[in-house]
C-alpha atoms as a PDB file:
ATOM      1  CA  UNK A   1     -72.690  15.249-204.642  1.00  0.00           C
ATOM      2  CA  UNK A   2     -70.144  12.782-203.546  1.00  0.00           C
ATOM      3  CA  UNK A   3     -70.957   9.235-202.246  1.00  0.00           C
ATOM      4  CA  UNK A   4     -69.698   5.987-202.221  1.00  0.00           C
ATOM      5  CA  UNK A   5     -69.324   4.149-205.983  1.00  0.00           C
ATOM      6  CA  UNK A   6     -71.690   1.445-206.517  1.00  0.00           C
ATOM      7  CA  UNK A   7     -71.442  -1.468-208.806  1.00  0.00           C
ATOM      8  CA  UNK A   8     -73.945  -0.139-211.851  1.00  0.00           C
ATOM      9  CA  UNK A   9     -70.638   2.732-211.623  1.00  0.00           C
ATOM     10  CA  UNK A  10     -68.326  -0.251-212.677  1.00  0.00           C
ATOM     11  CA  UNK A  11     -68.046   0.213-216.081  1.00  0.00           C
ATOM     12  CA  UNK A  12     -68.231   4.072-215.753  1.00  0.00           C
ATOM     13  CA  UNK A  13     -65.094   4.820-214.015  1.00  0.00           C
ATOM     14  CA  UNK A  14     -63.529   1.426-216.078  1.00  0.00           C
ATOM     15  CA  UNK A  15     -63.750   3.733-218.780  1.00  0.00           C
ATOM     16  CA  UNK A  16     -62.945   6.965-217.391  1.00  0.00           C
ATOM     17  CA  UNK A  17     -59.943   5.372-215.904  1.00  0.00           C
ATOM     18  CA  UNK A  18     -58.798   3.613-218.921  1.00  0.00           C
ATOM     19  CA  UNK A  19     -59.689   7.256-221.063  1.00  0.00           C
ATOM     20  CA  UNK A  20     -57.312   9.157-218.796  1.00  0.00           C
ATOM     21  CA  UNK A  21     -54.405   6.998-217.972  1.00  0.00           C
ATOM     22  CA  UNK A  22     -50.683   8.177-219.005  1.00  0.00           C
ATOM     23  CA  UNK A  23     -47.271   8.379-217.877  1.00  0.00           C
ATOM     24  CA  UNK A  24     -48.102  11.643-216.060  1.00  0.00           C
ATOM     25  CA  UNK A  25     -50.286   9.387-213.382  1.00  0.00           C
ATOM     26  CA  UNK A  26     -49.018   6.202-213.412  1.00  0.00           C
ATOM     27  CA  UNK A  27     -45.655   4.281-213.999  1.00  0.00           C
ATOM     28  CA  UNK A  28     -47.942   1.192-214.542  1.00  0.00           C
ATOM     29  CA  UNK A  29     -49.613   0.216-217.584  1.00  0.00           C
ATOM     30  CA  UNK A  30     -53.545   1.097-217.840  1.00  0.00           C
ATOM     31  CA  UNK A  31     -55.431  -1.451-215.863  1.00  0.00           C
ATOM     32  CA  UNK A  32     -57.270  -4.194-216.936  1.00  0.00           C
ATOM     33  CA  UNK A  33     -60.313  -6.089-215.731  1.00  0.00           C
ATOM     34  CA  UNK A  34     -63.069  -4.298-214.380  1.00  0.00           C
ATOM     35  CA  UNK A  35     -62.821  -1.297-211.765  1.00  0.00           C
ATOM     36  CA  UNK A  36     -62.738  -2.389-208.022  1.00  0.00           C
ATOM     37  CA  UNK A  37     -65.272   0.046-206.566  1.00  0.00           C
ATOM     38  CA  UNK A  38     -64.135  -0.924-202.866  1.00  0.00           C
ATOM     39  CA  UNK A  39     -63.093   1.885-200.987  1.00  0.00           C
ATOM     40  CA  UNK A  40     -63.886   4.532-204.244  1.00  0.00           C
ATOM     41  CA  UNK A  41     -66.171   7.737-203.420  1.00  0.00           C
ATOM     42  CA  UNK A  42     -67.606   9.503-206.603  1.00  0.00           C
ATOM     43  CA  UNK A  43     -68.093  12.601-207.541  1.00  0.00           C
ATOM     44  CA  UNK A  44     -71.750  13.115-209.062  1.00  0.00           C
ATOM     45  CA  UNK A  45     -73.105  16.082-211.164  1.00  0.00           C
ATOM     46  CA  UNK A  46     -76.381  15.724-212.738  1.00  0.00           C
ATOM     47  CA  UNK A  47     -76.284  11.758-212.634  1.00  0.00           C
ATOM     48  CA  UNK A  48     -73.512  12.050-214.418  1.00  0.00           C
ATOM     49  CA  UNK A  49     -69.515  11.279-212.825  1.00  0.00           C
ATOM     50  CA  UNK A  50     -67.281  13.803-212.847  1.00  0.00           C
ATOM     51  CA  UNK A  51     -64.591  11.695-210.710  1.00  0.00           C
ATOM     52  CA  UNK A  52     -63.628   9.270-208.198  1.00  0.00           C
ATOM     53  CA  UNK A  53     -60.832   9.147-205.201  1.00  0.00           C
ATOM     54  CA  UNK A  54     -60.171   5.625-204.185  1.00  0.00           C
ATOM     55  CA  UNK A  55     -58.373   4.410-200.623  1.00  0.00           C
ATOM     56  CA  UNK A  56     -57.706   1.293-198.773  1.00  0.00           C
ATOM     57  CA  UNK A  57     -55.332  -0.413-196.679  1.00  0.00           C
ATOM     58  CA  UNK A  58     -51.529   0.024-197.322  1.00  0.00           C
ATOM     59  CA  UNK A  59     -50.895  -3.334-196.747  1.00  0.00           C
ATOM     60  CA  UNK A  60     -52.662  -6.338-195.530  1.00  0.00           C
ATOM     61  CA  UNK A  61     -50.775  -6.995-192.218  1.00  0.00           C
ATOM     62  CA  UNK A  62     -52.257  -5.656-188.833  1.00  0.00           C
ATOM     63  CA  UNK A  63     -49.047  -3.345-187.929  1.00  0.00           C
ATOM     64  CA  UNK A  64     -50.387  -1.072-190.501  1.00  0.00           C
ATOM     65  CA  UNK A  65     -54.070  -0.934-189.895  1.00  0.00           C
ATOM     66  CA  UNK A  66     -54.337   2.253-189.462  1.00  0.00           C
ATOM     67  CA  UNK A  67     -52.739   3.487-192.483  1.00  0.00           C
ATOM     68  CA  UNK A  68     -55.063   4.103-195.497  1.00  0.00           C
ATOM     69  CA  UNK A  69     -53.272   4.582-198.656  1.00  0.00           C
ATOM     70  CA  UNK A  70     -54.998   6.906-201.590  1.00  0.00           C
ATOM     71  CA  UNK A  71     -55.010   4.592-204.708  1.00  0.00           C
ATOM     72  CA  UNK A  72     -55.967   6.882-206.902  1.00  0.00           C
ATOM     73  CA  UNK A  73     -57.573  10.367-207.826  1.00  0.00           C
ATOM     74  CA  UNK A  74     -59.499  11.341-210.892  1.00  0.00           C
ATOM     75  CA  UNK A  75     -61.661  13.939-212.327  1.00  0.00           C
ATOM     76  CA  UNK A  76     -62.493  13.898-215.917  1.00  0.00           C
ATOM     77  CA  UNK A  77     -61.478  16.908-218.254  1.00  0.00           C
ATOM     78  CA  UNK A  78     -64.917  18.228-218.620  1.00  0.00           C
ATOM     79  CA  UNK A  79     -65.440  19.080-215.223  1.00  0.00           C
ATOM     80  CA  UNK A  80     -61.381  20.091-213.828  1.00  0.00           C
ATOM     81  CA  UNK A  81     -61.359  23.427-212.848  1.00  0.00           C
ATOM     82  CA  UNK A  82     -64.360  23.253-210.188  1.00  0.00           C
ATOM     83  CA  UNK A  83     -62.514  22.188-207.107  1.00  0.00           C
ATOM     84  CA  UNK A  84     -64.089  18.346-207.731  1.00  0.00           C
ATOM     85  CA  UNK A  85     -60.584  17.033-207.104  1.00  0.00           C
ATOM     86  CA  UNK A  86     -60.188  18.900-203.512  1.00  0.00           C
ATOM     87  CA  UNK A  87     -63.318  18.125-202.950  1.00  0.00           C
ATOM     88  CA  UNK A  88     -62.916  14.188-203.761  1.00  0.00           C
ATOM     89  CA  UNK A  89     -59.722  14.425-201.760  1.00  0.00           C
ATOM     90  CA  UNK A  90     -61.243  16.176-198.728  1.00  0.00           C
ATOM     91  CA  UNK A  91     -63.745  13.517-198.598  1.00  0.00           C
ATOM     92  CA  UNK A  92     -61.531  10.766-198.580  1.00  0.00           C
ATOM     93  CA  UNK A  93     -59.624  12.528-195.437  1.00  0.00           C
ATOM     94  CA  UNK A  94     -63.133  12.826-193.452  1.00  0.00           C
ATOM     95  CA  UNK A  95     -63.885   9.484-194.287  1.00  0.00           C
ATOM     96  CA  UNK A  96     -61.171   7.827-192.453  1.00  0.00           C
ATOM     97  CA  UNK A  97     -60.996  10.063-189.728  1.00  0.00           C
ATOM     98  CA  UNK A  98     -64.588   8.664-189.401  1.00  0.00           C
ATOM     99  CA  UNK A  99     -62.628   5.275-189.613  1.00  0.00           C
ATOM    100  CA  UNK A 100     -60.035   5.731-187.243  1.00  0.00           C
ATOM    101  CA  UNK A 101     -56.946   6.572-189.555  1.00  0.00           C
ATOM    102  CA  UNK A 102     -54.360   7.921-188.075  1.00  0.00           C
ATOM    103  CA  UNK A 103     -52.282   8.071-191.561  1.00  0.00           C
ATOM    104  CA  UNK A 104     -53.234   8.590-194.892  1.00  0.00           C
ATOM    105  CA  UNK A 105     -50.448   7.987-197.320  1.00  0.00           C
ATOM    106  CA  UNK A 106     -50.143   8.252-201.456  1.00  0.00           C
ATOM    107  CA  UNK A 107     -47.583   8.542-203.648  1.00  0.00           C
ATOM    108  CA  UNK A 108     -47.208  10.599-207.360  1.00  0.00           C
ATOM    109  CA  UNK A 109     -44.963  10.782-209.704  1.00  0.00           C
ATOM    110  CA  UNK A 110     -42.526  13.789-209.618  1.00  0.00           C
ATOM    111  CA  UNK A 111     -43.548  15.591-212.298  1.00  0.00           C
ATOM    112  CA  UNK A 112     -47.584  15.666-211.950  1.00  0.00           C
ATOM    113  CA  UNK A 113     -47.608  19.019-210.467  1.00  0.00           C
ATOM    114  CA  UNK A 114     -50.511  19.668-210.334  1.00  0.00           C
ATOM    115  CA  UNK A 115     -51.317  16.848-208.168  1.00  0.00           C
ATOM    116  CA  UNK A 116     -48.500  17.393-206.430  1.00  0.00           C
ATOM    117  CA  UNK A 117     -49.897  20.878-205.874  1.00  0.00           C
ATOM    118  CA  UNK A 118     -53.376  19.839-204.213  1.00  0.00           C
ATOM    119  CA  UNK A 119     -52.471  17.161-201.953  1.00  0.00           C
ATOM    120  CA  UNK A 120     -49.619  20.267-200.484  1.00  0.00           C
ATOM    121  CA  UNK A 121     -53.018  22.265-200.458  1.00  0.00           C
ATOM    122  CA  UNK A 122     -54.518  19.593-198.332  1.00  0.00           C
ATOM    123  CA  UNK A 123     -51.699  19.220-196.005  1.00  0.00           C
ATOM    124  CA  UNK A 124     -50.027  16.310-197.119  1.00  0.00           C
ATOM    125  CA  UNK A 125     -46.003  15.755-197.014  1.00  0.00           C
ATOM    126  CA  UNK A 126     -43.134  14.370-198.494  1.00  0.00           C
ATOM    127  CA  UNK A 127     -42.015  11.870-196.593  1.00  0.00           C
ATOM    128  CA  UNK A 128     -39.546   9.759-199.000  1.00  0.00           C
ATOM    129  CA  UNK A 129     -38.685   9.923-202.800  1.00  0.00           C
ATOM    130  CA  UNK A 130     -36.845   7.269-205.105  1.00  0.00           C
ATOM    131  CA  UNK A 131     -35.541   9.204-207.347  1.00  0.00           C
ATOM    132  CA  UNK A 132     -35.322   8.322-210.608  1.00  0.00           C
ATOM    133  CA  UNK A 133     -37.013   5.044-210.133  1.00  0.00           C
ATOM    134  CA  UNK A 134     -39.512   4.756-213.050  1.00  0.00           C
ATOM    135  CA  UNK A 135     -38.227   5.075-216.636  1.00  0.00           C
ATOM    136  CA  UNK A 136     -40.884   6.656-218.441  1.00  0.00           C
ATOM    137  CA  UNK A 137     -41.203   8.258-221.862  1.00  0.00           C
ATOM    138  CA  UNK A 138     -37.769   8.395-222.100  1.00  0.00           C
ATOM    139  CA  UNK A 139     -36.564  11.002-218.864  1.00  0.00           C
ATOM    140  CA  UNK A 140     -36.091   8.897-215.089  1.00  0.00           C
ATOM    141  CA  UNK A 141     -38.937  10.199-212.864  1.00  0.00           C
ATOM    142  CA  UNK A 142     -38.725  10.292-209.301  1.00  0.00           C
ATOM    143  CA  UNK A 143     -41.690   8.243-207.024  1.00  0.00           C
ATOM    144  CA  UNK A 144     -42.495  10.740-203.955  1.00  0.00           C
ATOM    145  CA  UNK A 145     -44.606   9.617-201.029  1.00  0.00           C
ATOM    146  CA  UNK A 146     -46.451  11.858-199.278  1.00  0.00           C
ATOM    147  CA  UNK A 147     -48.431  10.944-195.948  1.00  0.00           C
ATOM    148  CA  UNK A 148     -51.249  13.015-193.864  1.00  0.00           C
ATOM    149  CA  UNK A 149     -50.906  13.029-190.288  1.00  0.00           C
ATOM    150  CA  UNK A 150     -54.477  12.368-189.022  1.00  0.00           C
ATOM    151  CA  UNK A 151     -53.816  12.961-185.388  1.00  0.00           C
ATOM    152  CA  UNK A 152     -53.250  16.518-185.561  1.00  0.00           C
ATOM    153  CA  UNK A 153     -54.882  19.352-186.397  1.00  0.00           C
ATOM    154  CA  UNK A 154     -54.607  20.371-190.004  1.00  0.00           C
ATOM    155  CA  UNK A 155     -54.488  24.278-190.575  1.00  0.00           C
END
């Protein structure tokens, strides 16, 4: 079942978050603090979460109000493999079409294919890439945005 994360899943996806964080995700270091559930659906088998897709605003300025920007996209080991991470993301997409979206936007790091596989599954695009921009575990990895036209059909 997915729904929207509430705050007694705070220090459930804090953990899972902090558990699966590397270089292959995220150029920044692991977060700190506790998890902001705004704007995170969750991914619930059993009572028990299996992941979370978060989105929000790409920047705080009104010219871009109807941009939503993914903000990250987890599924825990146990449960990869069942489609929870197309589903999470296909969620997110209905959800601000609901909103009035007309963009949804993310960006991953070059070499996470497999991410980079499901959000082409999904219908998202490149739209830039800075290559070699982050510096991590020794190789230059390129940042690649990818965006989802919400005002046309998808196939």
């Amino acid at each position: 079942m997915i729904r929207r994360a509430i705050d007694r899943d705070e220090r459930v996806l804090r953990r899972m978050d902090r558990a699966q964080w590397s270089t292959l995700h995220s150029p920044a270091p692991a977060r700190v603090g506790p998890f902001d559930i705004e704007g995170a659906l969750v991914y619930e088998i059993d009572h028990e979460l299996a992941g979370y897709v978060q989105t929000g605003p790409l920047w705080e300025i009104p010219a871009v109000a109807h941009v939503r920007e993914i903000r990250g996209l987890l599924v825990d080991p146990r449960f990869r493999g069942r489609g929870i991470g197309r589903a999470l993301l296909e969620a997110a997409i209905e959800q601000a079409e609901l909103d009035g979206v007309r963009k949804l936007t993310l960006r991953v790091l070059s070499h996470n294919e497999p991410a980079r596989a499901l959000y082409a599954a999904c219908g998202f695009e490149v739209e830039g890439v800075s290559r070699g921009l982050f510096f991590l575990d020794g190789v230059y990895v390129d940042d690649v945005l990818l965006a989802l036209d919400l005002t046309t059909p998808r196939r």
